[in-house]
C-alpha atoms as a PDB file:
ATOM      1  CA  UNK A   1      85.572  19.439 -28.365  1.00  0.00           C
ATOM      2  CA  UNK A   2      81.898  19.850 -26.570  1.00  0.00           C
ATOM      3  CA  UNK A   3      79.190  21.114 -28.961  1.00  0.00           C
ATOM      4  CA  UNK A   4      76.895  24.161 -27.439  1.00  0.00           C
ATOM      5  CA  UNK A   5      73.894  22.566 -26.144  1.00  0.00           C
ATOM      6  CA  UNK A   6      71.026  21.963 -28.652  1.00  0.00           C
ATOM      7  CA  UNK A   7      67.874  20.366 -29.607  1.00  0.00           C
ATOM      8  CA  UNK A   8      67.494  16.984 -32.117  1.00  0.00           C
ATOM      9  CA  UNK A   9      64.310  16.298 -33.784  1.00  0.00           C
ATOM     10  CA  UNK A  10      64.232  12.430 -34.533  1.00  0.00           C
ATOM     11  CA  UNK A  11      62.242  11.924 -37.717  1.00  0.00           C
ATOM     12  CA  UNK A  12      61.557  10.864 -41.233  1.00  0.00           C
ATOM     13  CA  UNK A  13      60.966  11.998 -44.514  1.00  0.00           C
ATOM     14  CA  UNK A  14      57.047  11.654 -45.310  1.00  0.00           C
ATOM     15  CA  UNK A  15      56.107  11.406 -41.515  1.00  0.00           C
ATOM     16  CA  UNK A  16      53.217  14.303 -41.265  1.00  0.00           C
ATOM     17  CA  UNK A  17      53.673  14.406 -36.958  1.00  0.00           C
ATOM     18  CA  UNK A  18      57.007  15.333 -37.789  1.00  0.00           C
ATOM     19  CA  UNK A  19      57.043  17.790 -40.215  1.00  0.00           C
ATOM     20  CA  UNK A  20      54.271  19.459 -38.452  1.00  0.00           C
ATOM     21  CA  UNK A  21      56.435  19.732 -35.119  1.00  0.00           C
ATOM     22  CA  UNK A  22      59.624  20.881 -36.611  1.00  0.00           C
ATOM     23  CA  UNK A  23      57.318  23.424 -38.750  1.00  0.00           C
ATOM     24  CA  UNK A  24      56.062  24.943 -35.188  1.00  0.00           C
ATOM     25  CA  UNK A  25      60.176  24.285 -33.344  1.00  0.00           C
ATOM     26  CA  UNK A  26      61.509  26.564 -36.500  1.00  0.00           C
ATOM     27  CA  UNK A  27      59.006  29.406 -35.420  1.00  0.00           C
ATOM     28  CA  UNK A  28      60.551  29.550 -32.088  1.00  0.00           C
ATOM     29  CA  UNK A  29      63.709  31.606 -32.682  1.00  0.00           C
ATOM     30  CA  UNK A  30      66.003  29.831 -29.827  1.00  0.00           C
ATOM     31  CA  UNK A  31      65.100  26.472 -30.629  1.00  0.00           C
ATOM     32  CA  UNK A  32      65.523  27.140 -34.705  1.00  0.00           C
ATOM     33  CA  UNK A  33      69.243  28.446 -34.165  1.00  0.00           C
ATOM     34  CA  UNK A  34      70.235  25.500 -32.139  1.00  0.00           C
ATOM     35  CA  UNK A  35      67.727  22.857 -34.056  1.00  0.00           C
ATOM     36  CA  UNK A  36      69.408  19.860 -35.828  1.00  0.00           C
ATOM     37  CA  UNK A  37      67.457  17.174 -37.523  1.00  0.00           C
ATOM     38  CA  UNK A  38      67.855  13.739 -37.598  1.00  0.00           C
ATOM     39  CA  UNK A  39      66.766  11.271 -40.371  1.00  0.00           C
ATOM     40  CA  UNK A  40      65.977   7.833 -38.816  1.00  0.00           C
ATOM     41  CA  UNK A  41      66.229   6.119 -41.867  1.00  0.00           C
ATOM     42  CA  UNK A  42      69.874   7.288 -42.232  1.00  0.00           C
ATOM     43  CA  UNK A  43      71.203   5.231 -39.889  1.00  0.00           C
ATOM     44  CA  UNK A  44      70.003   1.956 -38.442  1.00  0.00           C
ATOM     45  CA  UNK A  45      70.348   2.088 -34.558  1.00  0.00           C
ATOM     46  CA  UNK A  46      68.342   5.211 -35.143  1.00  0.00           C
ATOM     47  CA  UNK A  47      65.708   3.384 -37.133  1.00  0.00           C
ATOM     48  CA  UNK A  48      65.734   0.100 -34.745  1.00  0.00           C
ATOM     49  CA  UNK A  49      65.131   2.781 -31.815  1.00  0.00           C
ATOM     50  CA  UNK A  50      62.646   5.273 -33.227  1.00  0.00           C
ATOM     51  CA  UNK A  51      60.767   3.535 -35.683  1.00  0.00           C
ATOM     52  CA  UNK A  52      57.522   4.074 -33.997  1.00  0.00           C
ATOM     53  CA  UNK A  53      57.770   6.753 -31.869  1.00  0.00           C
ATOM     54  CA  UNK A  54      59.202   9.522 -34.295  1.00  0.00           C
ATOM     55  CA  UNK A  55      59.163  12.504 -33.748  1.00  0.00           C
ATOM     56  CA  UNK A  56      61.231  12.292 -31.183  1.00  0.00           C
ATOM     57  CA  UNK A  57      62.842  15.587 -29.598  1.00  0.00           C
ATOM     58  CA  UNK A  58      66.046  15.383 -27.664  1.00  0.00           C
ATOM     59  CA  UNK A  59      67.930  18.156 -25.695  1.00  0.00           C
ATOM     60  CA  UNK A  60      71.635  17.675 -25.831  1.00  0.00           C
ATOM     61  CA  UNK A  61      74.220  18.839 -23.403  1.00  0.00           C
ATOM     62  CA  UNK A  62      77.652  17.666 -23.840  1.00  0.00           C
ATOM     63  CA  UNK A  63      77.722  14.076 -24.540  1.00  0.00           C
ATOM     64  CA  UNK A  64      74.066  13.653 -22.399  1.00  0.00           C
ATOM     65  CA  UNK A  65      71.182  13.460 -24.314  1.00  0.00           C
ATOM     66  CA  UNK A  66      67.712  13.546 -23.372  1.00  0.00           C
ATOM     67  CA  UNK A  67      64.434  12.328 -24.876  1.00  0.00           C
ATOM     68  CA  UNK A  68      62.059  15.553 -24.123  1.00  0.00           C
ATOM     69  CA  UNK A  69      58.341  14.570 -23.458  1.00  0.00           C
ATOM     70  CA  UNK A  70      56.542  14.409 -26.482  1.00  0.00           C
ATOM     71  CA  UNK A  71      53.793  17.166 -27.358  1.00  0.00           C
ATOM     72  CA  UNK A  72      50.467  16.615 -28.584  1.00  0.00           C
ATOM     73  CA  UNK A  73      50.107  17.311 -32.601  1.00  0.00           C
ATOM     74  CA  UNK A  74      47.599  19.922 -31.246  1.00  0.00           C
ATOM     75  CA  UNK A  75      50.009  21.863 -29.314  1.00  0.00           C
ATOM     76  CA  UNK A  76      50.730  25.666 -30.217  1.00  0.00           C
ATOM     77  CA  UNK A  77      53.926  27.453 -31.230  1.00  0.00           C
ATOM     78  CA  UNK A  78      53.259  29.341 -27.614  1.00  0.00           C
ATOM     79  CA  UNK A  79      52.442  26.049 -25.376  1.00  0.00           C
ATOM     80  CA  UNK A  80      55.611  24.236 -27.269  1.00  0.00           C
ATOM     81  CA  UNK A  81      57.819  27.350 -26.246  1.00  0.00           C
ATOM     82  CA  UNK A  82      56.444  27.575 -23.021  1.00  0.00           C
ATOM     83  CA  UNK A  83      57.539  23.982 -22.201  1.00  0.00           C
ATOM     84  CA  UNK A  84      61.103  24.135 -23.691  1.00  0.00           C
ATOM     85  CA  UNK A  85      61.888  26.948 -21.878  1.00  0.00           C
ATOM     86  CA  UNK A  86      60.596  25.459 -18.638  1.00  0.00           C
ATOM     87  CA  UNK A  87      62.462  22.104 -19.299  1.00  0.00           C
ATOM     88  CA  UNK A  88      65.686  23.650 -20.293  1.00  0.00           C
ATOM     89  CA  UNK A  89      65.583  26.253 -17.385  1.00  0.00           C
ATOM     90  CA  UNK A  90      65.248  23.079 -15.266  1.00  0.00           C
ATOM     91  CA  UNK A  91      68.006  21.050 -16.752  1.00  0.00           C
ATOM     92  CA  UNK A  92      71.059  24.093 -15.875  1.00  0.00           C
END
């Protein structure tokens, strides 16, 4: 069975970067219905791999994922959206 495409947010629980990123993903409708969070510390390749770079957002299609650019903490709802779309458009 292949899942729809989506997006995974790599983070942890107390980590301000990425609670303030998925804060601005969930105001962007298409990314919040397709969003699914990952806790690091809930598994250990994942907290081996992303200790120090969380958050870390991946686009998934099929069984391929892909470790999106990281945004600055500065970076507006509008300027995340803008990229997403951009990046997604250029992945089909």
């Amino acid at each position: 069975m292949v899942s729809e495409p989506h997006f995974v947010l790599y983070s942890k629980l107390g980590c301000h970067l990425c609670e303030g990123l998925e804060e601005k993903l969930r105001q962007i409708p298409a990314v919040a219905a397709s969003l699914e969070i990952r806790d690091i510390a809930s598994r250990e390749a994942w907290l081996a791999r992303y200790r120090l770079e969380i958050p870390v957002l991946c686009w998934v299609e099929g069984d391929r994922e892909t470790e999106l650019p990281r945004f600055s903490p500065r970076a507006t709802v509008a300027q995340i959206q803008v990229r997403l779309r951009r990046y997604v458009r250029d992945s089909d």
